[in-house]
N, C-alpha and C. Protein backbone atom coordinates (compact mmCIF):
# COMPACT_ATOMS: atom_id res chain seq x y z
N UNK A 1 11.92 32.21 -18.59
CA UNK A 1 12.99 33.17 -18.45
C UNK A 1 13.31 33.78 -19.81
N UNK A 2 13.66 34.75 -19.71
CA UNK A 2 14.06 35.19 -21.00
C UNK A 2 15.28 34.44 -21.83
N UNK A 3 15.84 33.76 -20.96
CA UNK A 3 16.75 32.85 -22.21
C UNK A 3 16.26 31.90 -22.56
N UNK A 4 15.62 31.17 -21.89
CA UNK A 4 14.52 30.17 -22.85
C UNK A 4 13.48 30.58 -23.72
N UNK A 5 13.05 32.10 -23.44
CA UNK A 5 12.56 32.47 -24.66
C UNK A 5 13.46 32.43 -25.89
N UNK A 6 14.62 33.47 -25.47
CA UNK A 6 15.30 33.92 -26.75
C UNK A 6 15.75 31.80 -27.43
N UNK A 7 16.24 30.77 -26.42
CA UNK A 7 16.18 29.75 -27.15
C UNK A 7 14.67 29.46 -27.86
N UNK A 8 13.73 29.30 -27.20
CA UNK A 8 12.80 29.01 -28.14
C UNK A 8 12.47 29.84 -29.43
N UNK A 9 12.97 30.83 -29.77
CA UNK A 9 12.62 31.79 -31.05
C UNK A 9 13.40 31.16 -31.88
N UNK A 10 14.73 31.27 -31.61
CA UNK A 10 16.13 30.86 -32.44
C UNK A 10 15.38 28.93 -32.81
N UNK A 11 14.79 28.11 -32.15
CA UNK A 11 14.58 27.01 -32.69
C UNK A 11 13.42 27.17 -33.15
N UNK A 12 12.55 28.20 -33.25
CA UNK A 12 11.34 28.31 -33.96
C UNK A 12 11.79 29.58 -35.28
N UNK A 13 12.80 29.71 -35.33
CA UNK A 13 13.69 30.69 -36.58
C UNK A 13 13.15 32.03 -36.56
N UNK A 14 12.51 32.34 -35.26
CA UNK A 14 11.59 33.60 -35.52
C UNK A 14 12.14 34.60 -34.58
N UNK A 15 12.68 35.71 -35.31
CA UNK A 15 13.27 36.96 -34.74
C UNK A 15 12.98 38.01 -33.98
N UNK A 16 11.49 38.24 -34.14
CA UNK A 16 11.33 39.10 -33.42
C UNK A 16 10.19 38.53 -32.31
N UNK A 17 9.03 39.62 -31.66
CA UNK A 17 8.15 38.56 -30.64
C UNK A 17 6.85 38.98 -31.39
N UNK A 18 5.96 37.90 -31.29
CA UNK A 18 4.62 37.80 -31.24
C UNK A 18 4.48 38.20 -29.89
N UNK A 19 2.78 38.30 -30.25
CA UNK A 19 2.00 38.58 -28.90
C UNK A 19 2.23 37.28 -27.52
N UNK A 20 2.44 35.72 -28.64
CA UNK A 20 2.74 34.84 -27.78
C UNK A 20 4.47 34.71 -26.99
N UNK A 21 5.28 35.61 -27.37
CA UNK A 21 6.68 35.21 -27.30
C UNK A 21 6.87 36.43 -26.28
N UNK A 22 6.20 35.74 -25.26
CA UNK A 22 6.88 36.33 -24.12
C UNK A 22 7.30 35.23 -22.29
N UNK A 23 7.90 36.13 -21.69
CA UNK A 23 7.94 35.06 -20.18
C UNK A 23 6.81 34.88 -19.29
N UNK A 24 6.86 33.55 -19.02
CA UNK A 24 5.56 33.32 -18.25
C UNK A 24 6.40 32.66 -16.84
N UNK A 25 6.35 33.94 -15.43
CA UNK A 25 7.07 33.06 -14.05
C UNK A 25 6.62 31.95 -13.88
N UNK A 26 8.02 31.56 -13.63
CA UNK A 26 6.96 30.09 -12.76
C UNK A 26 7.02 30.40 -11.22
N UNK A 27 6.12 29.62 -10.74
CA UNK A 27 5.43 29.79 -9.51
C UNK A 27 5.43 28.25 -8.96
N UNK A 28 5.27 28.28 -7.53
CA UNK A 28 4.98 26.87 -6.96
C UNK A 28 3.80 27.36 -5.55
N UNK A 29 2.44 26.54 -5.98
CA UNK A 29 1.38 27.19 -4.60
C UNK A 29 1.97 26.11 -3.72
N UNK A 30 2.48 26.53 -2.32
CA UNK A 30 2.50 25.15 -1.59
C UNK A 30 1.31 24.94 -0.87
N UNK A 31 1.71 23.60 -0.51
CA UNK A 31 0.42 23.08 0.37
C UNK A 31 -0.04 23.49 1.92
N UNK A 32 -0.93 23.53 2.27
CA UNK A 32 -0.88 24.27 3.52
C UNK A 32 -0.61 22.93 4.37
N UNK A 33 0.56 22.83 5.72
CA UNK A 33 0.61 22.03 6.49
C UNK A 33 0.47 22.76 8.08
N UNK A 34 -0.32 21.81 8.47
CA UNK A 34 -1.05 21.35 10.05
C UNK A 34 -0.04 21.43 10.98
N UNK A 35 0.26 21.62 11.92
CA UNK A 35 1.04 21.20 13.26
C UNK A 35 0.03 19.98 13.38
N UNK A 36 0.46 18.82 14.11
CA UNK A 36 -0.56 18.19 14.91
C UNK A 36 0.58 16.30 15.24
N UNK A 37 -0.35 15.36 15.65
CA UNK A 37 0.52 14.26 15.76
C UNK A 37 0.86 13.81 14.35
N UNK A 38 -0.01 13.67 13.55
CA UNK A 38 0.22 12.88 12.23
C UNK A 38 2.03 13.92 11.48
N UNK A 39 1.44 15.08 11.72
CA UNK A 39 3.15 15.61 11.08
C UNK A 39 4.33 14.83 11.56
N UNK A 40 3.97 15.33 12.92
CA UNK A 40 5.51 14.68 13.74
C UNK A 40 5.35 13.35 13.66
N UNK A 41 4.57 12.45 13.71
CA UNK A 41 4.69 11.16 13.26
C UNK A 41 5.34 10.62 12.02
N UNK A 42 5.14 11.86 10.95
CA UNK A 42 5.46 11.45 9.81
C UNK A 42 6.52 11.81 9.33
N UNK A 43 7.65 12.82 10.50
CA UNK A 43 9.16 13.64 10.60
C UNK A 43 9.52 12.74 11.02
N UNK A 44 8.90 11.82 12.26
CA UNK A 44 10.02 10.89 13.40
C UNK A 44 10.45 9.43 12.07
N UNK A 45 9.10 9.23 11.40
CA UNK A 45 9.08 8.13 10.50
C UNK A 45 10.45 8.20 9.53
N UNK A 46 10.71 10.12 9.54
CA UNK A 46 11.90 10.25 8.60
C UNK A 46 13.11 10.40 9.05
N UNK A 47 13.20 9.78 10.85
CA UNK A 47 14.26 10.09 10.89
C UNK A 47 14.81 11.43 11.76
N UNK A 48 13.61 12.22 11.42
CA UNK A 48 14.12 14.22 11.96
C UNK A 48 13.49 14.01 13.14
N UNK A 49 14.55 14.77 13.97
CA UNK A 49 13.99 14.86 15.67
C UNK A 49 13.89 16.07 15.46
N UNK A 50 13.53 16.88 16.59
CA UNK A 50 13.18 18.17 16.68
C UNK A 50 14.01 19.29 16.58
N UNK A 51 15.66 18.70 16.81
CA UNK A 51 16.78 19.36 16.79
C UNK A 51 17.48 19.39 15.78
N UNK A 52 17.26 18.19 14.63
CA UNK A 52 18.00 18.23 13.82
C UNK A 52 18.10 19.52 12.85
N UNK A 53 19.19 19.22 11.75
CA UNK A 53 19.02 20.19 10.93
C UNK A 53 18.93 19.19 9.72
N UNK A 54 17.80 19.51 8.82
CA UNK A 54 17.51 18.85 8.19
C UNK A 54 17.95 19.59 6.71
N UNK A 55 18.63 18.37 6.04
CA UNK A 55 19.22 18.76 4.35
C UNK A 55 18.08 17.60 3.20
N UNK A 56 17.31 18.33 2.26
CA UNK A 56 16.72 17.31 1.62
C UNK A 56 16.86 17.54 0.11
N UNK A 57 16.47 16.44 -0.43
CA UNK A 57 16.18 16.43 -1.75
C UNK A 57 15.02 15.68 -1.91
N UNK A 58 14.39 16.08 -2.69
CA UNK A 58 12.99 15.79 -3.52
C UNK A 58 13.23 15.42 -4.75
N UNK A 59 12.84 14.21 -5.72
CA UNK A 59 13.25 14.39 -7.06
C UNK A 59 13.82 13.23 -7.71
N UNK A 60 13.70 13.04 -8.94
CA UNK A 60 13.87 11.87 -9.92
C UNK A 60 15.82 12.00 -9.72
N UNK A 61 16.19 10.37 -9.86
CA UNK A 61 17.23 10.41 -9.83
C UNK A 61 17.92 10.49 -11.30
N UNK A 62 17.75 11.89 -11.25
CA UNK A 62 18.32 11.55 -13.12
C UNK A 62 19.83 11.40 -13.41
N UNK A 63 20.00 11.68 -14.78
CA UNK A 63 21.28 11.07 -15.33
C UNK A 63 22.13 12.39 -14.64
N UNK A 64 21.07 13.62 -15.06
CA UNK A 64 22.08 14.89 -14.93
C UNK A 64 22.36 15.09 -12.95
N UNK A 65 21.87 14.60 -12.56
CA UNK A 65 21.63 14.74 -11.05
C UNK A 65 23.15 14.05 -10.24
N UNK A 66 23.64 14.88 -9.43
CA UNK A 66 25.04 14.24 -9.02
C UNK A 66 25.03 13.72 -7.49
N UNK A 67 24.70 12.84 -7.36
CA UNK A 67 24.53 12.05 -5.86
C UNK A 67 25.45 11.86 -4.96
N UNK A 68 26.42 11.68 -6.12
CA UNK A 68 27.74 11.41 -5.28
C UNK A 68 28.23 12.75 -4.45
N UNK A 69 27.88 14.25 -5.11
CA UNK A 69 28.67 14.63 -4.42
C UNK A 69 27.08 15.11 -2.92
N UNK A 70 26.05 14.77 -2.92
CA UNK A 70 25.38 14.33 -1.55
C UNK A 70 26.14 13.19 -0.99
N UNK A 71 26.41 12.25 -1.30
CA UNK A 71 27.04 10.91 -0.85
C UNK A 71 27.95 11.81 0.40
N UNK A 72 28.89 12.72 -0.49
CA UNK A 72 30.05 13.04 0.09
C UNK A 72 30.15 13.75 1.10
N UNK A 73 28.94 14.56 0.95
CA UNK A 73 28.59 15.94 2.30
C UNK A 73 27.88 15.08 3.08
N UNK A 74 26.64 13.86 2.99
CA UNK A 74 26.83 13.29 3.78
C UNK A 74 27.55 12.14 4.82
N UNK A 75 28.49 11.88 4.39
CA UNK A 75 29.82 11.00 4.73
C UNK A 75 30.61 12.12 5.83
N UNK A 76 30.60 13.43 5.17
CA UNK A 76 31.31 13.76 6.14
C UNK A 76 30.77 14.54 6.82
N UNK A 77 29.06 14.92 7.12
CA UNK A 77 28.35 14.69 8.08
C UNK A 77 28.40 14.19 9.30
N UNK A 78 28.53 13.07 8.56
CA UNK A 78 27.77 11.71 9.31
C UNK A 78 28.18 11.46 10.92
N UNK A 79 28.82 11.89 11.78
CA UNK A 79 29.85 12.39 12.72
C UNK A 79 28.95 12.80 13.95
N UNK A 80 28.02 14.00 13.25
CA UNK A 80 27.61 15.11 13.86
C UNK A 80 26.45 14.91 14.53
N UNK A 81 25.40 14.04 14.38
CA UNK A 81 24.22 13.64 14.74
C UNK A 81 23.25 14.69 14.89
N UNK A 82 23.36 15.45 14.25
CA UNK A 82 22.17 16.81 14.18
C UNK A 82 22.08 16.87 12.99
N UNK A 83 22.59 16.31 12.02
CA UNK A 83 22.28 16.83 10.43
C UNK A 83 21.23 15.26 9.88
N UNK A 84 20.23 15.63 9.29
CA UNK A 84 19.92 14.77 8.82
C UNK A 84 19.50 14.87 7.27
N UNK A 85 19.66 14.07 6.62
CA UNK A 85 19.82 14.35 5.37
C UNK A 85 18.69 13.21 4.83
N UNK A 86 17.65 13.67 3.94
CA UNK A 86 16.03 12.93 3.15
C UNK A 86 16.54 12.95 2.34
N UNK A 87 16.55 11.83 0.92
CA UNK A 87 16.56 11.75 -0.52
C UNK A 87 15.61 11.16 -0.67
N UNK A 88 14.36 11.86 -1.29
CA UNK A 88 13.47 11.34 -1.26
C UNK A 88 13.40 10.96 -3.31
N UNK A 89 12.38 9.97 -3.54
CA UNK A 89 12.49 9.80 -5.01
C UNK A 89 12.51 8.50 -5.45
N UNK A 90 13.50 8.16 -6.60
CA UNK A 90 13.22 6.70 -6.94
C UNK A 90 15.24 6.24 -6.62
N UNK A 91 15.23 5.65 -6.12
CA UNK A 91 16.64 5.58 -5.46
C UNK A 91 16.61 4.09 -6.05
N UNK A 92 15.66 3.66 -6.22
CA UNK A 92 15.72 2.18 -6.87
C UNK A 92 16.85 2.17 -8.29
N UNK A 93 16.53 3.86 -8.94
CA UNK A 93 16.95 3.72 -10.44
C UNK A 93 18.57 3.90 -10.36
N UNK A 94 19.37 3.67 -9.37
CA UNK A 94 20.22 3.87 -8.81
C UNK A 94 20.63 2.72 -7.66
N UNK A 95 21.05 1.62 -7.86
CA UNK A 95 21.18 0.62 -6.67
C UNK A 95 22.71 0.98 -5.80
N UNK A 96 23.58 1.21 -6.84
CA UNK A 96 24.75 1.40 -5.96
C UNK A 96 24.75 2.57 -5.48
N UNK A 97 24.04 3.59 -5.80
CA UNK A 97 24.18 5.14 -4.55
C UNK A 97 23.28 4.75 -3.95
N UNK A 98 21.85 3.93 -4.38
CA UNK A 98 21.31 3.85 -2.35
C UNK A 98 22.05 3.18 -1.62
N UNK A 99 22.66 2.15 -2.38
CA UNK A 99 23.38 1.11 -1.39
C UNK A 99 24.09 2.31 -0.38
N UNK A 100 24.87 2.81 -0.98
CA UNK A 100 26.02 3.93 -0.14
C UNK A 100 25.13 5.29 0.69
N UNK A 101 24.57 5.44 0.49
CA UNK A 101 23.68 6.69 1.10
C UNK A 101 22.95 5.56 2.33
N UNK A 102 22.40 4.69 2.28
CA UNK A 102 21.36 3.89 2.96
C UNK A 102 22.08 3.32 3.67
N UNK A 103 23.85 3.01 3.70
CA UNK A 103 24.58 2.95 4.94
C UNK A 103 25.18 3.63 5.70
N UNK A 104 24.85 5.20 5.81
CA UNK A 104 25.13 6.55 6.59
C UNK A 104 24.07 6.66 7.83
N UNK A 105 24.73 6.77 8.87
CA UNK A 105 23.39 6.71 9.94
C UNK A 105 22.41 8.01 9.75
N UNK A 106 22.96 9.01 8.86
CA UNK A 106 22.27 10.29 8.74
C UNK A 106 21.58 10.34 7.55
N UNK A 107 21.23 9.75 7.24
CA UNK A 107 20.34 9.36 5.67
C UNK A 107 19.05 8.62 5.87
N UNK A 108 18.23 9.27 5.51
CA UNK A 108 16.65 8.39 5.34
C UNK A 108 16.57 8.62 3.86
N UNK A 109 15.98 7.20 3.33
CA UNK A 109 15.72 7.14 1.79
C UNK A 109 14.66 7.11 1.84
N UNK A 110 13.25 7.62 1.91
CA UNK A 110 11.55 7.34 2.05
C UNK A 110 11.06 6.80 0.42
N UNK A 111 11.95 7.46 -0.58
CA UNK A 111 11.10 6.38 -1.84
C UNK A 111 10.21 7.92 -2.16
N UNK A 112 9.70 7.78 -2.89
CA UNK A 112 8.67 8.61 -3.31
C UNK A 112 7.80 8.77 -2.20
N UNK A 113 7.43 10.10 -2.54
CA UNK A 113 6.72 10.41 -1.46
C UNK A 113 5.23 11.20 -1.71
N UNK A 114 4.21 11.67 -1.59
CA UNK A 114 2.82 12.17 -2.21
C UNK A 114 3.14 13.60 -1.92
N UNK A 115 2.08 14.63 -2.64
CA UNK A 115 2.48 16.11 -2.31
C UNK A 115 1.81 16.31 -1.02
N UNK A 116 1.47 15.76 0.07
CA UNK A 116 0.97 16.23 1.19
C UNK A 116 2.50 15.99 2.03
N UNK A 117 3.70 14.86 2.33
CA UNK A 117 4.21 14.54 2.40
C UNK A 117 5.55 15.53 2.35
N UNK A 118 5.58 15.67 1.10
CA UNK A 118 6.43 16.46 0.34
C UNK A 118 6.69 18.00 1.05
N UNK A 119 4.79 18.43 1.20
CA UNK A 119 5.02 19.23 2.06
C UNK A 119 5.33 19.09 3.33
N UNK A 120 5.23 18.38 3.86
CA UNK A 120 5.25 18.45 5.38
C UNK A 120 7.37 18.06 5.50
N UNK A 121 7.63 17.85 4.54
CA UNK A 121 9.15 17.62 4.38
C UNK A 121 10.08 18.71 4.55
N UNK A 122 9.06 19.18 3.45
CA UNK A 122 9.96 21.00 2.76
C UNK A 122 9.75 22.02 4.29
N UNK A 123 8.56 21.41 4.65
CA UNK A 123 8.19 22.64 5.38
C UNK A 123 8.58 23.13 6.53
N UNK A 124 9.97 21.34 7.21
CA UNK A 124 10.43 21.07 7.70
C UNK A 124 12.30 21.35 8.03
N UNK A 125 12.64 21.60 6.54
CA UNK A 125 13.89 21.12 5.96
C UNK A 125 14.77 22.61 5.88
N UNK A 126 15.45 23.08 6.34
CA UNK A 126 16.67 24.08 6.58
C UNK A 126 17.43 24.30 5.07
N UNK A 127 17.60 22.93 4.36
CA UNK A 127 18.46 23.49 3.34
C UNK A 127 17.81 22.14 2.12
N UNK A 128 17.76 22.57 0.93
CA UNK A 128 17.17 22.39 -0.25
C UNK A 128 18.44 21.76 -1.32
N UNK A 129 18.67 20.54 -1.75
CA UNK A 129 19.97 20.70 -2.66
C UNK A 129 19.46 20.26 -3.80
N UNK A 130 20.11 21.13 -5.08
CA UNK A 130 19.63 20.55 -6.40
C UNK A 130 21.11 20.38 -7.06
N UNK A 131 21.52 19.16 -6.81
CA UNK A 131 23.03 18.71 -6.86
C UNK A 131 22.92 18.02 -8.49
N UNK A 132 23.19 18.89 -9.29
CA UNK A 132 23.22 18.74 -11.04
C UNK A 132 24.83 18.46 -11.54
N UNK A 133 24.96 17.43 -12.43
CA UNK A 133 26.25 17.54 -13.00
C UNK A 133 26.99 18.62 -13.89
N UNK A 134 28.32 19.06 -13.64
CA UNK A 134 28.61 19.61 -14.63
C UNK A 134 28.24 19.86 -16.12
N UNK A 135 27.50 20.69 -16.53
CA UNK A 135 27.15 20.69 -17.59
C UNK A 135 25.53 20.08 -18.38
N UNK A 136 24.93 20.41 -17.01
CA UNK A 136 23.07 19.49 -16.83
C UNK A 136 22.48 20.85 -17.50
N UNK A 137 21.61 20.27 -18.96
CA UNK A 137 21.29 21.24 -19.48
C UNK A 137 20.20 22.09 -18.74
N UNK A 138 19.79 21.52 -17.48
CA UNK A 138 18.75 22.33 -16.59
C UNK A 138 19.40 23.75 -16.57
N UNK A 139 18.30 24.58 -16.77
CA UNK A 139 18.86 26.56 -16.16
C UNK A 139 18.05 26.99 -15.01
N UNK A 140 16.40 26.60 -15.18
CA UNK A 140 15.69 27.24 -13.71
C UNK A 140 14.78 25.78 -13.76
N UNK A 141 15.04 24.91 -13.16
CA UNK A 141 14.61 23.95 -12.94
C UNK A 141 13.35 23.96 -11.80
N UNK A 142 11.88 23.35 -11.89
CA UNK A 142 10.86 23.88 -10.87
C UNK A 142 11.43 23.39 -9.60
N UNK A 143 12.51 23.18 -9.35
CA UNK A 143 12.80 22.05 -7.77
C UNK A 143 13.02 23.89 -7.20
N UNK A 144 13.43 24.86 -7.89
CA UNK A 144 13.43 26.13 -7.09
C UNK A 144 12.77 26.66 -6.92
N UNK A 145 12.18 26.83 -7.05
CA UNK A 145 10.37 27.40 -7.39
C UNK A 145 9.68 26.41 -6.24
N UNK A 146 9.52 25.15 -5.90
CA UNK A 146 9.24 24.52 -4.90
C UNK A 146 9.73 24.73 -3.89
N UNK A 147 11.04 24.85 -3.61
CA UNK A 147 11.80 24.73 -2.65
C UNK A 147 11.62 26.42 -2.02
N UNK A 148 11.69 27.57 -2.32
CA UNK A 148 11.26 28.91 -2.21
C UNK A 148 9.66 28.74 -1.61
N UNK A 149 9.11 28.05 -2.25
CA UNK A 149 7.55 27.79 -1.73
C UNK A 149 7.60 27.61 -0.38
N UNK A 150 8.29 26.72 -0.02
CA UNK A 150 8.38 26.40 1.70
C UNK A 150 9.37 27.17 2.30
N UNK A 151 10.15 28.42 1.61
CA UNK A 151 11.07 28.91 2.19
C UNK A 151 12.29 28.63 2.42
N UNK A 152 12.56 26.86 2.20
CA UNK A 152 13.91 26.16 2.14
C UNK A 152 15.19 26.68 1.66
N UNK A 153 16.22 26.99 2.27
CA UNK A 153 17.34 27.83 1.16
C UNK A 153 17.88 26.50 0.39
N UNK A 154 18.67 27.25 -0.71
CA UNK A 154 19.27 25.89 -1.15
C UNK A 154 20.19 26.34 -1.50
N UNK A 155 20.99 24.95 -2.03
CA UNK A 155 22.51 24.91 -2.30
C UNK A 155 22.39 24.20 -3.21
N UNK A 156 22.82 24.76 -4.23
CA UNK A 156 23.02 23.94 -6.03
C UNK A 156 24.16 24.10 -6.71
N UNK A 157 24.06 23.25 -7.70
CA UNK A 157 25.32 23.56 -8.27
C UNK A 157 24.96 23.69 -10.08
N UNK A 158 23.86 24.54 -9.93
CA UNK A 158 23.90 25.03 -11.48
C UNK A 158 24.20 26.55 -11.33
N UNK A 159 24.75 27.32 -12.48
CA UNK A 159 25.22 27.99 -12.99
C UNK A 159 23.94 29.38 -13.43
N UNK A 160 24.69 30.29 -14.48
CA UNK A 160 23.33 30.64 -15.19
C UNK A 160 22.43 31.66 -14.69
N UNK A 161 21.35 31.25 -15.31
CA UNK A 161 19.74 32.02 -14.39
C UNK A 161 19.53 31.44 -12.90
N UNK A 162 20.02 30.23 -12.75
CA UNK A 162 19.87 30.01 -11.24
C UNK A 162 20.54 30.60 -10.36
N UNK A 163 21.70 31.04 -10.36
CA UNK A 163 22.88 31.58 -9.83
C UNK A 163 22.40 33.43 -9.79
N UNK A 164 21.79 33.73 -10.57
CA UNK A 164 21.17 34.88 -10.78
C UNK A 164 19.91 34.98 -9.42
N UNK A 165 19.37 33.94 -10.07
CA UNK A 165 18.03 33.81 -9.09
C UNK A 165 18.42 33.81 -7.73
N UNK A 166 19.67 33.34 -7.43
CA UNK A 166 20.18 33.04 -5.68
C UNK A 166 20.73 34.70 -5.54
N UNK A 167 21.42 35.38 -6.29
CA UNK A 167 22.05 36.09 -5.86
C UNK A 167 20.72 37.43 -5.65
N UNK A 168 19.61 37.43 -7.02
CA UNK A 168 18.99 38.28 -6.47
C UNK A 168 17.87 38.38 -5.24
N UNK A 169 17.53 37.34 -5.10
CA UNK A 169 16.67 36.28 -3.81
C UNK A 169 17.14 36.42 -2.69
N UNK A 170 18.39 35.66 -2.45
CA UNK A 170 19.22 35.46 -1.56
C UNK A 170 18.30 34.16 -0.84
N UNK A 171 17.78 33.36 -2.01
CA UNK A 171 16.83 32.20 -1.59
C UNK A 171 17.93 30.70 -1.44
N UNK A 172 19.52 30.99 -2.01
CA UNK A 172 20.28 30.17 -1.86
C UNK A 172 21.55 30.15 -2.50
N UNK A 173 22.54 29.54 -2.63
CA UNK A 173 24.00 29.30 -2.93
C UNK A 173 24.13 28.33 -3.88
N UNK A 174 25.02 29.11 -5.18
CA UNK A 174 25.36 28.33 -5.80
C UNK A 174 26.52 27.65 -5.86
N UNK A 175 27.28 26.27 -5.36
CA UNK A 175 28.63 25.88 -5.58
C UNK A 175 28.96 25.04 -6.73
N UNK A 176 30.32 25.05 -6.72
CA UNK A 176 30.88 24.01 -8.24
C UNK A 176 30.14 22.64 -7.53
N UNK A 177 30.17 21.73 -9.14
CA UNK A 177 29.52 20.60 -9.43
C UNK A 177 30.81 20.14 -8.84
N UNK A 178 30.93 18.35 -8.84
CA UNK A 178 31.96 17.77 -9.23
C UNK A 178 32.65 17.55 -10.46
């Protein structure tokens, strides 16, 4: 993006552009997925019936990453029995939010998952969340760029070039963090 250019010049002290100092898009090729039994075998495995509406996340549980406030949309979910909500990832690095997510009847935790998987998730999934803390130095993080790949809208809560990217896209919504 151009603000990570203009940051990378300012930390490389260099003012104007070289031939190298320019933006390079990012892109995400997705994977091509099958109709067949093994898909739906591998939706029912997650939980998604055919009706649901499915909310996911893909992705390392990092520091900047805010779970709780998934915790919270799914809590008050949880009611409805059509929403189903995937966190897929390392939920291990995190014992007390799986504990709490992994006792919502609308929550499947699958653990990491492979990119064939991944696709057949996304390719599945209605809404995309990249739930960042106040102040997560992420700006265009590739989880959008993936998530656009399968068409998924999403709902985030960064600011910025992402907020840009939703509004000129209309690929998703940005709300406040907690």
């Amino acid at each position: 993006s151009h603000a990570y250019l203009q940051w990378g010049q300012r930390k490389g002290a260099r003012n104007g552009r070289t031939g190298a100092d320019r933006v390079f898009p990012l892109s995400y090729m997705p994977r091509t997925v099958t109709e067949g039994a093994a898909r739906w075998a591998f939706l029912a495995r997650l939980g998604i019936k055919p009706s649901d509406k499915v909310v996911s996340f893909v992705g390392s549980w990092g520091k900047t990453h805010d779970l709780q406030l998934v915790l919270d949309a799914a809590t008050a979910l949880a009611d409805r029995g059509d929403a189903r909500f995937v966190l897929a990832g390392d939920a291990e690095s995190d014992p007390e939010m799986r504990a709490g997510l992994a006792a919502l009847p609308n929550v499947t935790l699958p653990g990491w998952l492979d990119a064939g998987e991944v696709a057949m998730l996304l390719s599945r999934s209605d809404i995309g969340l990249l739930p960042y803390r106040d102040g997560a130095p992420q700006d265009l993080p590739n989880k959008i760029f993936e998530y656009m790949a399968y068409g998924v809208y999403q709902i985030g809560t960064l600011r910025g070039e992402t907020e840009a990217v939703y509004r000129r896209t209309g690929a998703g919504r940005a709300v406040a963090a907690n």
